[in-house]
C-alpha atoms as a PDB file:
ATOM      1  CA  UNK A   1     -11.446 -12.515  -4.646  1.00  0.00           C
ATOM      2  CA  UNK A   2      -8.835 -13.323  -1.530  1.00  0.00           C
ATOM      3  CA  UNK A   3      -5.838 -14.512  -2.243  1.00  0.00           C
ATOM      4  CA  UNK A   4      -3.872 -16.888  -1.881  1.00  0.00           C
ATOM      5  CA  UNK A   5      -6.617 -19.405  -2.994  1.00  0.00           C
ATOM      6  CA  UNK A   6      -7.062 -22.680  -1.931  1.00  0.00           C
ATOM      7  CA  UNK A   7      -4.409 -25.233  -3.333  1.00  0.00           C
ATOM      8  CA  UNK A   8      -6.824 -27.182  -5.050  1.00  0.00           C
ATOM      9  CA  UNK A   9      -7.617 -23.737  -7.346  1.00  0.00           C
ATOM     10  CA  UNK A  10      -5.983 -22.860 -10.340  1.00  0.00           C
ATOM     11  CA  UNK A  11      -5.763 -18.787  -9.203  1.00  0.00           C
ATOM     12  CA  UNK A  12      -3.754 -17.928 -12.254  1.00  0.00           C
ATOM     13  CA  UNK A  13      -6.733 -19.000 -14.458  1.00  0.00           C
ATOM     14  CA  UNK A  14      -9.611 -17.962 -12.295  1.00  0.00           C
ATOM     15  CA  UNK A  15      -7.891 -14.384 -12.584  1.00  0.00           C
ATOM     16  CA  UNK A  16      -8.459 -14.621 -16.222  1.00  0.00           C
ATOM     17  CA  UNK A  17     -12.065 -14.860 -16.099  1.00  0.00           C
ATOM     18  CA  UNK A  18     -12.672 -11.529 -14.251  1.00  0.00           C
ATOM     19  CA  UNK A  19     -13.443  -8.552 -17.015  1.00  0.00           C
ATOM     20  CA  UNK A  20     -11.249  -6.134 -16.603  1.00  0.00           C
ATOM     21  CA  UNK A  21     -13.816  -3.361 -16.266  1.00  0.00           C
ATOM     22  CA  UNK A  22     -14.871  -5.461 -12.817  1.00  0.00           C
ATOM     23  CA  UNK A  23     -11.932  -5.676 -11.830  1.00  0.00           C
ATOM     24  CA  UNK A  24     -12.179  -3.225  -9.152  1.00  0.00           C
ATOM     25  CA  UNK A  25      -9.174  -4.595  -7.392  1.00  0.00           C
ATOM     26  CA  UNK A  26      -6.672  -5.047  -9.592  1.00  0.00           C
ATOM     27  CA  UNK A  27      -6.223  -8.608  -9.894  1.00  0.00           C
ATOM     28  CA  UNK A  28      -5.809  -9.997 -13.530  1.00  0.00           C
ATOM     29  CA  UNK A  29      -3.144  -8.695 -16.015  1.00  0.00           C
ATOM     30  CA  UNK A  30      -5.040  -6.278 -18.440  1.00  0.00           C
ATOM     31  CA  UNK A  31      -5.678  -4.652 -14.615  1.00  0.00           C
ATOM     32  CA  UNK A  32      -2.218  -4.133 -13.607  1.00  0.00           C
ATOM     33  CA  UNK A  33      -1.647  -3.205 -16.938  1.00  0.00           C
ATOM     34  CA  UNK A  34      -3.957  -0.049 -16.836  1.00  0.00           C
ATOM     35  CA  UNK A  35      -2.268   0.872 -13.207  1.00  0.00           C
ATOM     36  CA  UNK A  36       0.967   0.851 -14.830  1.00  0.00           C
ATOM     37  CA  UNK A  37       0.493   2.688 -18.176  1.00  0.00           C
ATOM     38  CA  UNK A  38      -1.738   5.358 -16.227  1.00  0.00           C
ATOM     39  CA  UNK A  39      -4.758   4.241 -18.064  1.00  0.00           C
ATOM     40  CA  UNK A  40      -7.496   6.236 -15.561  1.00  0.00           C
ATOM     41  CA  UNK A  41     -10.488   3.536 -15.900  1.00  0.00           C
ATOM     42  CA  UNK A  42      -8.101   0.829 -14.565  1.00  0.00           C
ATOM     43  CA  UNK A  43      -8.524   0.578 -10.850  1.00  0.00           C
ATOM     44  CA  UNK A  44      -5.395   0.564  -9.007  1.00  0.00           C
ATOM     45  CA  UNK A  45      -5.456  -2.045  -6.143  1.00  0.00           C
ATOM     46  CA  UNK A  46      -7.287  -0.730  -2.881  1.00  0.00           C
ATOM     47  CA  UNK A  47      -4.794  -1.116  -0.243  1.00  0.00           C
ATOM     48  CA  UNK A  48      -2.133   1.750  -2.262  1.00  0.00           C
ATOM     49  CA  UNK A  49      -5.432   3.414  -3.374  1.00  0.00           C
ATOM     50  CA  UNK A  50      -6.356   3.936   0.094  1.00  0.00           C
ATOM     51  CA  UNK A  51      -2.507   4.877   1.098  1.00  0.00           C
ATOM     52  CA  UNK A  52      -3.056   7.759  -1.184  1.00  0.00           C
ATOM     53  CA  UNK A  53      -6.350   9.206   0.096  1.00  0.00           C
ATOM     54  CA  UNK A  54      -4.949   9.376   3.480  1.00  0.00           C
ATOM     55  CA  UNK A  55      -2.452  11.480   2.319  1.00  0.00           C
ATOM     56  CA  UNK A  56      -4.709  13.422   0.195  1.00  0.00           C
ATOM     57  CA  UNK A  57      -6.961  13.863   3.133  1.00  0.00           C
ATOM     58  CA  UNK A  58      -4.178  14.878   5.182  1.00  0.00           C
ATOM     59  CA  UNK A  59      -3.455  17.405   2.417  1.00  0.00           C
ATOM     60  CA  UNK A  60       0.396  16.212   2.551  1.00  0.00           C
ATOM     61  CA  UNK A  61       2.252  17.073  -0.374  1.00  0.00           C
ATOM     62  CA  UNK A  62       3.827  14.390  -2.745  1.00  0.00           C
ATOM     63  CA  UNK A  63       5.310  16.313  -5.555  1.00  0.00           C
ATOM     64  CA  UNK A  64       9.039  16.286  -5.449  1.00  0.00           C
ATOM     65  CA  UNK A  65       8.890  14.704  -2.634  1.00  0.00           C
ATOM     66  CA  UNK A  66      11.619  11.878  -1.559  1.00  0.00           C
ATOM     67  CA  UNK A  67       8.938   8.538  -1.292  1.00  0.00           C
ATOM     68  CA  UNK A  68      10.225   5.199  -0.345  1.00  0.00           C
ATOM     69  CA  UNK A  69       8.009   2.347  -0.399  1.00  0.00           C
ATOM     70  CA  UNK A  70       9.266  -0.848   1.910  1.00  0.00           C
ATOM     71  CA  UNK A  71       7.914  -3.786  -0.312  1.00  0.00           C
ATOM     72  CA  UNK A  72       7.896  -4.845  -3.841  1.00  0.00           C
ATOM     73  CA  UNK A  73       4.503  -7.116  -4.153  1.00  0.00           C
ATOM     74  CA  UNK A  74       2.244  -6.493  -7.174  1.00  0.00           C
ATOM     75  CA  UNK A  75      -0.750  -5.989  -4.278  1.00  0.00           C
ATOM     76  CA  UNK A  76       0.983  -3.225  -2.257  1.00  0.00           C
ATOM     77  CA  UNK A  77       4.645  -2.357  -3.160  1.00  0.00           C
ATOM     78  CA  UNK A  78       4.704  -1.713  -6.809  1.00  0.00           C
ATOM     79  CA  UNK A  79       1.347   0.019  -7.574  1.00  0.00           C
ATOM     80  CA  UNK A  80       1.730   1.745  -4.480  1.00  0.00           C
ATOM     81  CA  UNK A  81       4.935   3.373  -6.213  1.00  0.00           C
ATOM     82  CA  UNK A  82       3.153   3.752  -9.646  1.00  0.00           C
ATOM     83  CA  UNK A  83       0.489   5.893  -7.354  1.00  0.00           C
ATOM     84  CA  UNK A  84       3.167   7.689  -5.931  1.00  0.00           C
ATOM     85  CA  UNK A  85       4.727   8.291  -9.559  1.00  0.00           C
ATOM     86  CA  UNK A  86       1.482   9.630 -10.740  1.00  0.00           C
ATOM     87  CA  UNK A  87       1.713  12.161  -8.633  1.00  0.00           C
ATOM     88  CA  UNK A  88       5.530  13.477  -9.047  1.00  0.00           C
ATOM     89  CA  UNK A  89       7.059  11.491  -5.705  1.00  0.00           C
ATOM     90  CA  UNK A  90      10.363  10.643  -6.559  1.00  0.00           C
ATOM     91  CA  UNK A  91      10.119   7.295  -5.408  1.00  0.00           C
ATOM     92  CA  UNK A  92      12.399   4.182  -4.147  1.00  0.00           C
ATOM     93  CA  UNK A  93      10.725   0.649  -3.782  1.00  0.00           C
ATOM     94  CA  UNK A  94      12.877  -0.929  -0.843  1.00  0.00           C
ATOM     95  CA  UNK A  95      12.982  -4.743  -0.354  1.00  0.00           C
ATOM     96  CA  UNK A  96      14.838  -8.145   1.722  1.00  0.00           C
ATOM     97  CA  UNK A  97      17.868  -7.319  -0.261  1.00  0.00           C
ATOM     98  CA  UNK A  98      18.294  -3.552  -0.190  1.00  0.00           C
ATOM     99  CA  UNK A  99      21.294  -2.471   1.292  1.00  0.00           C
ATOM    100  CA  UNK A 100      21.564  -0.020   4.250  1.00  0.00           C
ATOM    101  CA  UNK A 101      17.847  -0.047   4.835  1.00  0.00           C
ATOM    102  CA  UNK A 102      17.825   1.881   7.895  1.00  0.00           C
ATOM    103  CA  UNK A 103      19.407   4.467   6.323  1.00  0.00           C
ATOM    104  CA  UNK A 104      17.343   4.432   2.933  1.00  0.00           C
ATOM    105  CA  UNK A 105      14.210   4.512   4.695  1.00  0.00           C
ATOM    106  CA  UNK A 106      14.765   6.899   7.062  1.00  0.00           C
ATOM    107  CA  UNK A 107      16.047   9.197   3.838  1.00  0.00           C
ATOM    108  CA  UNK A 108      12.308   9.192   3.240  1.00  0.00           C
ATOM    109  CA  UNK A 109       9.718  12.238   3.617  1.00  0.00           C
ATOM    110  CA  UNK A 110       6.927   9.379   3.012  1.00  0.00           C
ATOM    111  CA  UNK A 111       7.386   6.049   3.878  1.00  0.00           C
ATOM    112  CA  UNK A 112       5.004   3.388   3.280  1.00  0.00           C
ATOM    113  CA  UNK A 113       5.565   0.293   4.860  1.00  0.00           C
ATOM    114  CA  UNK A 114       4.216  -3.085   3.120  1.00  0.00           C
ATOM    115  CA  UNK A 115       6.831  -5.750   3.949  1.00  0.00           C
ATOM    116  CA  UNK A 116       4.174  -8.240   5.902  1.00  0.00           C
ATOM    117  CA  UNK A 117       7.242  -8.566   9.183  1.00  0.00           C
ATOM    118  CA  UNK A 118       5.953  -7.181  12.124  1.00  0.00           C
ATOM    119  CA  UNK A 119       7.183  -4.351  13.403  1.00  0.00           C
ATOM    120  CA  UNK A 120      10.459  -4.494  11.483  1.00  0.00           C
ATOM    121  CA  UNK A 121      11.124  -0.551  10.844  1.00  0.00           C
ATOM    122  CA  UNK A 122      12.534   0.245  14.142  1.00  0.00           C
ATOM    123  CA  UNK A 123      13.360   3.832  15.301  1.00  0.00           C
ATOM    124  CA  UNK A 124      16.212   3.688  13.370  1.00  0.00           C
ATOM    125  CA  UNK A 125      14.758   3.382  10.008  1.00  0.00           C
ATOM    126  CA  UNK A 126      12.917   6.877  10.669  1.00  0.00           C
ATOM    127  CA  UNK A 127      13.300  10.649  11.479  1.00  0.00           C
ATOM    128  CA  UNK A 128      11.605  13.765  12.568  1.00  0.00           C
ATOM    129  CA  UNK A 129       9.091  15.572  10.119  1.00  0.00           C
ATOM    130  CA  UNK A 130       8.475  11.978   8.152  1.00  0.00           C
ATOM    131  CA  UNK A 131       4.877  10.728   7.204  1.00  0.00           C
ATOM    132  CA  UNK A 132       5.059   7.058   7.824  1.00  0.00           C
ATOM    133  CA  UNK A 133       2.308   5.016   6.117  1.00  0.00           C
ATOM    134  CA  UNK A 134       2.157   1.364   7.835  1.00  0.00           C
ATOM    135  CA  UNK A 135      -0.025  -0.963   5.221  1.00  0.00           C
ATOM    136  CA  UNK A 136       1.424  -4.305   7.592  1.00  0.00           C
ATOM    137  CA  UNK A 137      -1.279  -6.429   9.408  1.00  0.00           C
ATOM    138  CA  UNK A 138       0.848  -8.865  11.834  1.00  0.00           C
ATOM    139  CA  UNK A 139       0.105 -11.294  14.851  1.00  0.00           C
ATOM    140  CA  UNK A 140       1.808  -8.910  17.077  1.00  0.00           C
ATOM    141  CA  UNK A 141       4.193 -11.410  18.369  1.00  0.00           C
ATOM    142  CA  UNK A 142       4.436  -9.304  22.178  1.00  0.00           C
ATOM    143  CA  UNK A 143       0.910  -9.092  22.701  1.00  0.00           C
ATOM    144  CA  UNK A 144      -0.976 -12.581  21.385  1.00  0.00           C
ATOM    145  CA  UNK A 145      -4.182 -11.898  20.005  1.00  0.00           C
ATOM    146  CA  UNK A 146      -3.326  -8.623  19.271  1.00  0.00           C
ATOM    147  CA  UNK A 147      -2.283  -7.136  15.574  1.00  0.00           C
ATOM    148  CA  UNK A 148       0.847  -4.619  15.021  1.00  0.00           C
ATOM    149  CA  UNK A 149       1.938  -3.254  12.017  1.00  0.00           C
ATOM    150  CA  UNK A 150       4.863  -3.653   9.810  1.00  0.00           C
ATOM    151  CA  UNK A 151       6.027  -0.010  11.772  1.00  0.00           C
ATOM    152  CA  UNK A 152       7.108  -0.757  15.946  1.00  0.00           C
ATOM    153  CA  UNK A 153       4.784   2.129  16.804  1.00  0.00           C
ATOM    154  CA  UNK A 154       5.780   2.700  20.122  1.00  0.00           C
ATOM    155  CA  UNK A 155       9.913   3.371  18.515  1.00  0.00           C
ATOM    156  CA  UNK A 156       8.413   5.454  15.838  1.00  0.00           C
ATOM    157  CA  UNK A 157       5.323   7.324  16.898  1.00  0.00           C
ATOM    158  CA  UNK A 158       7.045   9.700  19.255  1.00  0.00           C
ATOM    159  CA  UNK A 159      10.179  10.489  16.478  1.00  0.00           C
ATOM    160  CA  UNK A 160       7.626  11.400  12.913  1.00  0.00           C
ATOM    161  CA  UNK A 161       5.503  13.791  11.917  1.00  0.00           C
ATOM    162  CA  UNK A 162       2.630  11.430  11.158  1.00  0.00           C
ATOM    163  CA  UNK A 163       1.695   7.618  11.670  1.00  0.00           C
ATOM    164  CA  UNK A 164      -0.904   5.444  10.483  1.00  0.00           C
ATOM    165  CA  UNK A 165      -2.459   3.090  13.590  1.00  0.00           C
ATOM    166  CA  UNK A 166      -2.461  -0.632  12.972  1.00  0.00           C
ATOM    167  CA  UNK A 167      -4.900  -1.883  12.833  1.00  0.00           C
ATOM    168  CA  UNK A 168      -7.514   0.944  12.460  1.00  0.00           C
ATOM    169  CA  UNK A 169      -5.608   2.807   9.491  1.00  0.00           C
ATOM    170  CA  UNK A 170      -5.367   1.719   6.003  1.00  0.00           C
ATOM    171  CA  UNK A 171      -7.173  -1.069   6.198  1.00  0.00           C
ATOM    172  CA  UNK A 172     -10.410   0.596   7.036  1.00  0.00           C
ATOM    173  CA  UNK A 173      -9.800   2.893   4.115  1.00  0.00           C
ATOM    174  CA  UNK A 174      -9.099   0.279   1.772  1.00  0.00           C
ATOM    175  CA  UNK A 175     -12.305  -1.530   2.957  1.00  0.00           C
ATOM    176  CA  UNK A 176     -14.515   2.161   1.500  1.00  0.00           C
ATOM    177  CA  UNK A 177     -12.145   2.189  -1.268  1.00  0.00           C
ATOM    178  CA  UNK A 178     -13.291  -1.154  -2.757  1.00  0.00           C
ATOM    179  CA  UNK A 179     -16.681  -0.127  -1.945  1.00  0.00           C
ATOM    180  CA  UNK A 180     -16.071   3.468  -4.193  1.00  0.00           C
ATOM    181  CA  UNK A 181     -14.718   0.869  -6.663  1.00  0.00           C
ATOM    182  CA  UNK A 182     -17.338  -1.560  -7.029  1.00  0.00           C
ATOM    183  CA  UNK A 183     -19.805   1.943  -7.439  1.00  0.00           C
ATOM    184  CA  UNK A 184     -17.748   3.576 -10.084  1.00  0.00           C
ATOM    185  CA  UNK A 185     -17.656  -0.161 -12.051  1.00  0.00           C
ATOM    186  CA  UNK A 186     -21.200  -0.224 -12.158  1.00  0.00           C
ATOM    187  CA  UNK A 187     -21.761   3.574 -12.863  1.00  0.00           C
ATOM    188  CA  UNK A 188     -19.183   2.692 -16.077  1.00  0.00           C
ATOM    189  CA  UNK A 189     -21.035  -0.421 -16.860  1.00  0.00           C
ATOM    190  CA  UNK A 190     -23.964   1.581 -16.794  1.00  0.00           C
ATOM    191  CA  UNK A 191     -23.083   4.987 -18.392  1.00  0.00           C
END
């Protein structure tokens, strides 16, 4: 299901109607619910999902590590941080109202950045040796008909460790990610 739905759709009740065991995206509450009480046959949403294999397949430590996560949604932001929990980050969600930012995020060893502003973390929100996850998909407002992240690349790339490329990054993950979900639903279903 994308969301937001039309206007003329009730999306609150046409969440209700998908069984949680399909819901291989995290979309109704019995969903969430599993993400956030570590229930392992939930399925955490695919965009924080995929956030984590990159790291996994970049074999970058999280435990004990300082995490911040720039966005508080219930599709990015907070599961992303309940991922991050999971796996012993110590983790700060950052939002509009966080003060200092700058200096907050660029505290980070892993920063994820899900805000939806393009390129709003600037070279002064990061610092050598820092993995910098960018989830943001923007009209890149210097380049029409292009798309930029949530991260300025050009400020941060040459200043961390690691960046994601937008677009090309997460969101090709996430795409195989809610494929590997819709698989392991039906292998449950089936079992």
């Amino acid at each position: 299901m994308f969301s937001p739905l039309p206007k003329t759709l009730d999306e609150r009740k046409i969440r209700t109607l998908i069984p949680v065991e399909k819901d291989v995206d995290c979309l109704t509450i019995g969903g969430a619910a599993k993400v956030f009480t570590d229930d392992p046959t939930g399925f955490p949403p695919c965009t924080p999902t995929a956030c984590m294999e990159m790291l996994h397949f970049y074999n970058i430590p999280i435990k004990g590590r300082k995490c911040v996560v720039l966005g508080r949604s219930l599709v990015v932001g907070k599961p992303m941080a309940m991922l991050l929990l999971r796996e012993h980050g110590t983790v700060t969600i950052c939002h509009s109202r966080t003060q200092n930012l700058p200096d907050v995020c660029k505290d980070a060893e892993i920063l994820v950045a899900a805000v939806g502003r393009a390129k709003m973390v600037k070279a002064d929100f990061v610092k050598p040796g820092q993995i910098v996850i960018d989830v943001g998909i923007n009209a890149d407002p210097d380049n029409p008909g292009k798309y930029c992240g949530d991260v300025d690349f050009a400020q941060a790339e040459p200043i961390v460790e690691k960046i994601s490329p937008v677009p090309a990054g997460v969101g090709s993950v996430t795409t195989s990610v809610l494929c590997k979900h819709t698989l392991l639903a039906c292998e449950m279903q089936n079992a």
